[in-house]
Protein backbone atom coordinates (compact mmCIF):
# COMPACT_ATOMS: atom_id res chain seq x y z
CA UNK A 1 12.71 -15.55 18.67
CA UNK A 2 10.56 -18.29 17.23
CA UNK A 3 11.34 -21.79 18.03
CA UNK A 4 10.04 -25.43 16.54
CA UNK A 5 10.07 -28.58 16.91
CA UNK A 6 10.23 -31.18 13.75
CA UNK A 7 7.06 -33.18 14.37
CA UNK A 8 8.97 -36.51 15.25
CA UNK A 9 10.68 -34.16 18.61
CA UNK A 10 7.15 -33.04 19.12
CA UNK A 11 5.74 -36.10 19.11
CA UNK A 12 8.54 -37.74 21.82
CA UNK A 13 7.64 -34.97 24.05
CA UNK A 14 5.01 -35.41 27.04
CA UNK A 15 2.20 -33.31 26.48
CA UNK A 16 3.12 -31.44 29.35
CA UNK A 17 6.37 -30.70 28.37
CA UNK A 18 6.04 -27.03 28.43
CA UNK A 19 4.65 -26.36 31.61
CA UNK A 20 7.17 -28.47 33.01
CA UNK A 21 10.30 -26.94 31.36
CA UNK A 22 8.94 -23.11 32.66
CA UNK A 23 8.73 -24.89 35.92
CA UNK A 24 11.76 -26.17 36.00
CA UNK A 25 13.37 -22.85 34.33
CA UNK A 26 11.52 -20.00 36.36
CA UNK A 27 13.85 -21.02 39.60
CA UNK A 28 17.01 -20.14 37.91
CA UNK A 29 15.46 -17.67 35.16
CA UNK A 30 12.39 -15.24 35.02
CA UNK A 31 10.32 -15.57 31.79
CA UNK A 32 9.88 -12.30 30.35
CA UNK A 33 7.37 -10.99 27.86
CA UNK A 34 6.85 -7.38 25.98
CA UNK A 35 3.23 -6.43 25.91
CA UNK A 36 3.04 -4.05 22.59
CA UNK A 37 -0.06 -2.81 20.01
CA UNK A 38 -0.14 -1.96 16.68
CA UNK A 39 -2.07 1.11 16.17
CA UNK A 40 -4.85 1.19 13.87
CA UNK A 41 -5.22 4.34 10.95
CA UNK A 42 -7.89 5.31 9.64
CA UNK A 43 -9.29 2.64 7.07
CA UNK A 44 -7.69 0.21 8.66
CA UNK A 45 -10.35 -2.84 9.52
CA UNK A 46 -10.49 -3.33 12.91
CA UNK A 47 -13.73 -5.66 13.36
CA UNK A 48 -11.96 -8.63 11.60
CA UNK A 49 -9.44 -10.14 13.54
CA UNK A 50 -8.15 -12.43 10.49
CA UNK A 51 -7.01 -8.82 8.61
CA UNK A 52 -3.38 -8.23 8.33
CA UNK A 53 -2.53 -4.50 8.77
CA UNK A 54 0.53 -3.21 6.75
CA UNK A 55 3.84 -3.44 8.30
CA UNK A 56 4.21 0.51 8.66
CA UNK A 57 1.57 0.23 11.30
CA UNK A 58 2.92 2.11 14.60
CA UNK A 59 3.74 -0.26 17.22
CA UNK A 60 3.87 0.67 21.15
CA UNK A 61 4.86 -1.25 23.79
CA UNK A 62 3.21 -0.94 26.77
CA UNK A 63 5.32 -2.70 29.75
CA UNK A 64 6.86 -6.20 30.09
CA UNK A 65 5.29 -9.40 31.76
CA UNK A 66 7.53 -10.75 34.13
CA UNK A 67 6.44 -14.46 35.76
CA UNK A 68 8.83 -14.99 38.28
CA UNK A 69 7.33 -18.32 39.78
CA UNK A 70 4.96 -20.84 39.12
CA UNK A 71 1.39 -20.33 41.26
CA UNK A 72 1.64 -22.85 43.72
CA UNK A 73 -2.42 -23.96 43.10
CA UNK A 74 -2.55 -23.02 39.76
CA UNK A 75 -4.77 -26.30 38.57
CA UNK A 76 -7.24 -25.35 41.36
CA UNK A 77 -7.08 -22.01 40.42
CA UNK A 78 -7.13 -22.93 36.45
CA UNK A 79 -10.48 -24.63 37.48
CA UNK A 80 -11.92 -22.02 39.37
CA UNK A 81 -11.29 -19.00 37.00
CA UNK A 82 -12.95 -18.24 33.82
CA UNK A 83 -11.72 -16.10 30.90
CA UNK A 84 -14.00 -13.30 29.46
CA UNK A 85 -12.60 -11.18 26.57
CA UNK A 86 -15.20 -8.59 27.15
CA UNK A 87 -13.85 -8.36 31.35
CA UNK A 88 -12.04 -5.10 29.88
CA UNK A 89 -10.42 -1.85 32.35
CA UNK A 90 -11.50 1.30 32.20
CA UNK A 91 -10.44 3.21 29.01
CA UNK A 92 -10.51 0.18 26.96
CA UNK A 93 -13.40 -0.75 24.38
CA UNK A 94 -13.86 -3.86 22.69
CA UNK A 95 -14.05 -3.77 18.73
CA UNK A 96 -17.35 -4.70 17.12
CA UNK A 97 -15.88 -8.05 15.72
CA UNK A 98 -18.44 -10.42 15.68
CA UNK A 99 -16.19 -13.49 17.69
CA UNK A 100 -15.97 -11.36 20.72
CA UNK A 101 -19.70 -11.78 20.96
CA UNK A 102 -19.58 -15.52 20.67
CA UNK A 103 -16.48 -15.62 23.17
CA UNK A 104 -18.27 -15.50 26.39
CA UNK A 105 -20.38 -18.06 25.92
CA UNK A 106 -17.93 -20.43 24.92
CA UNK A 107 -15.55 -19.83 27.63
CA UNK A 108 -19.02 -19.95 30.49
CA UNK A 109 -19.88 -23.75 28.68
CA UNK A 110 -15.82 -24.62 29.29
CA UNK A 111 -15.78 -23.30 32.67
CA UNK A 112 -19.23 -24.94 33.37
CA UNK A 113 -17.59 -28.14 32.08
CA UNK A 114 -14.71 -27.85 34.49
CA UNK A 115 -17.06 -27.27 37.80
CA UNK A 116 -19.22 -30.64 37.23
């Protein structure tokens, strides 16, 4: 489900306060996700990512995410790593949506930033 904090909680909280409380939770609890799509029809935009389709839209999930621990070097490995939309598998096409594009670059500039 969805939860929220009222903005006077939020502000109390350390600004690390969630990767501390998965820390502290994975030991005695796994954190589990469900990795689902919504399948596009025909008509349906699919180069605009801020386009809501209809509700009646076929949804498949495709597997859960299971993190069962915390990666012991993840700030060195945070640093090291850079995130490319585009880095897809086999079988999988990006869209023609015009942010994709300017993605890359973005995230190469942040990662560049993180190396110096």
């Amino acid at each position: 489900g969805v939860k929220t904090l009222e903005k006077d909680d939020a502000e109390a909280k350390n600004e690390n306060y969630l990767m501390n409380e998965i820390r502290e939770r994975l030991p005695e609890q796994a954190a589990e996700f469900r990795l689902s799509v919504q399948i596009a029809e025909p008509g349906d935009e699919v180069n605009d990512a801020t386009v809501i389709w209809p509700d009646d839209r076929q949804v498949v999930e495709l597997g859960t995410i299971v993190i069962e621990a915390p990666m012991a070097d993840a700030a060195e490995y945070e640093k090291a790593t850079m995130f490319n939309p585009l880095a897809l598998p086999e079988g999988i096409e990006p869209s023609a949506d015009p942010i994709l594009l300017a993605r890359p670059g973005a995230y190469a500039l942040s990662f560049q930033h993180r190396m110096d």
